[in-house]
C-alpha atoms as a PDB file:
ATOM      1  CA  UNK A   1      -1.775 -32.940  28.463  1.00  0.00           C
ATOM      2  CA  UNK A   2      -1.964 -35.022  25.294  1.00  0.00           C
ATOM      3  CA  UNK A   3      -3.386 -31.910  23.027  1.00  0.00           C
ATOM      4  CA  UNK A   4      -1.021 -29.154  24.260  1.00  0.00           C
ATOM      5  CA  UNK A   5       1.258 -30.175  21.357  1.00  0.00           C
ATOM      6  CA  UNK A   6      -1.970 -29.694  18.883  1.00  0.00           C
ATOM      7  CA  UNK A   7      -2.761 -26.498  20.350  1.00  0.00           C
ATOM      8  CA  UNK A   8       0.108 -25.133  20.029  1.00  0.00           C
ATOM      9  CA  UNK A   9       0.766 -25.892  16.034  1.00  0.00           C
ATOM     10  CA  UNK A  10      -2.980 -24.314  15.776  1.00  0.00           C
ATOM     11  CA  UNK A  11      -1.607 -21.271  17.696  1.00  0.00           C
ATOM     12  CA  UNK A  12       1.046 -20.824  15.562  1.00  0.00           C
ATOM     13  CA  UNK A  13      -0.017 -21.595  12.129  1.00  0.00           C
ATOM     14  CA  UNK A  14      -3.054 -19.318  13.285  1.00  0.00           C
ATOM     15  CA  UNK A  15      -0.267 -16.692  14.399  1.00  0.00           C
ATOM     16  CA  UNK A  16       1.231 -16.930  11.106  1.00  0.00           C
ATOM     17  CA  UNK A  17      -2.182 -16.634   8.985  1.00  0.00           C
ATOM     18  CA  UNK A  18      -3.007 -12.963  10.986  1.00  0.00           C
ATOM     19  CA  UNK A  19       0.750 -11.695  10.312  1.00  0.00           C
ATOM     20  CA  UNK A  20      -0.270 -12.810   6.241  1.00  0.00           C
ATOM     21  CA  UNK A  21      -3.920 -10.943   6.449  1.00  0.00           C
ATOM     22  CA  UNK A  22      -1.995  -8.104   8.248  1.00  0.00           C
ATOM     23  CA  UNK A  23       0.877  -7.785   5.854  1.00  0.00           C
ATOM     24  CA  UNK A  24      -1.432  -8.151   2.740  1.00  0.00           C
ATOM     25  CA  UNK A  25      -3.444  -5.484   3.276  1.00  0.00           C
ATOM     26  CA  UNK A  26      -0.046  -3.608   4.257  1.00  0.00           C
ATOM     27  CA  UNK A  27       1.323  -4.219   0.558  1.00  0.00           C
ATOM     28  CA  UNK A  28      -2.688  -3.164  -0.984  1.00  0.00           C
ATOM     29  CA  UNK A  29      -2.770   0.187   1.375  1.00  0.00           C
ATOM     30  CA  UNK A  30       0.907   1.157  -0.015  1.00  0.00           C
ATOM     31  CA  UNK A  31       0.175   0.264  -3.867  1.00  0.00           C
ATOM     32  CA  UNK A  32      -3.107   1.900  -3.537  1.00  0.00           C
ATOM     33  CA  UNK A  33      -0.900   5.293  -1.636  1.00  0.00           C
ATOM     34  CA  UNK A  34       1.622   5.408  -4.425  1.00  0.00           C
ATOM     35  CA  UNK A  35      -0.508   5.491  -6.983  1.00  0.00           C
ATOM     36  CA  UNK A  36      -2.661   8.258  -5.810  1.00  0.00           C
ATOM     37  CA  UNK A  37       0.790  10.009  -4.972  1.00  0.00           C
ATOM     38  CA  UNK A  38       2.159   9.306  -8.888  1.00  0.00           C
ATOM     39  CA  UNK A  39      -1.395  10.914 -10.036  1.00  0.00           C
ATOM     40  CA  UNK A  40      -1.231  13.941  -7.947  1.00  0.00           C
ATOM     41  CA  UNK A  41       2.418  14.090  -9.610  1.00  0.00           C
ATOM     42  CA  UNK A  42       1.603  13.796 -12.747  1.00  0.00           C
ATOM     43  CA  UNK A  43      -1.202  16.446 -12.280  1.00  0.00           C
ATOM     44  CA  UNK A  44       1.149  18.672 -10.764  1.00  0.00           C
ATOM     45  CA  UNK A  45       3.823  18.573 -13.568  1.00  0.00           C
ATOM     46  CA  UNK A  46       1.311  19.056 -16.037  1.00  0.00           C
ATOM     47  CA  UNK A  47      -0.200  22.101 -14.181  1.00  0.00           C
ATOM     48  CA  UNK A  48       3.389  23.536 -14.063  1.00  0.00           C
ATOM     49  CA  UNK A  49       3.700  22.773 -17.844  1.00  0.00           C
ATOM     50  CA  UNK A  50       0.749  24.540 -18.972  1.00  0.00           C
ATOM     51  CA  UNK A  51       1.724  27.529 -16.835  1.00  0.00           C
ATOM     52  CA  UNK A  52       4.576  27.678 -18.384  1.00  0.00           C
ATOM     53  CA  UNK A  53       3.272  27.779 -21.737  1.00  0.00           C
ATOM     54  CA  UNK A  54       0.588  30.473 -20.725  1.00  0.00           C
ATOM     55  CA  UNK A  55       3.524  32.069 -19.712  1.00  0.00           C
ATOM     56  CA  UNK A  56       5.298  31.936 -22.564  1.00  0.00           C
ATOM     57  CA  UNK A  57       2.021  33.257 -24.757  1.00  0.00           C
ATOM     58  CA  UNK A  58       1.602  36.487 -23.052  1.00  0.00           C
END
């Protein structure tokens, strides 16, 4: 078989190109988690702060 050596570098580097797509949109779906996570954070804290200070007022 004169191409199986041919097919199987296209296999691979094809192989290699899906585990890039997958891992890509790995790294996008995590960035794109965290920084919803950090906002809801940062709303919480300043939720507690201002509770605190109506807290304080009364």
């Amino acid at each position: 078989m004169p191409g199986a050596a041919a097919a199987e570098v296209y296999f691979i580097a094809a192989m290699m190109i899906l585990i890039l797509i997958i891992c890509a949109v790995a790294v996008v779906a995590f960035f794109k988690t965290y920084k919803k996570e950090m906002k809801q954070r940062e709303e919480r804290r300043q939720a507690k702060e201002k509770a605190k200070a109506e807290k304080a007022e009364a």
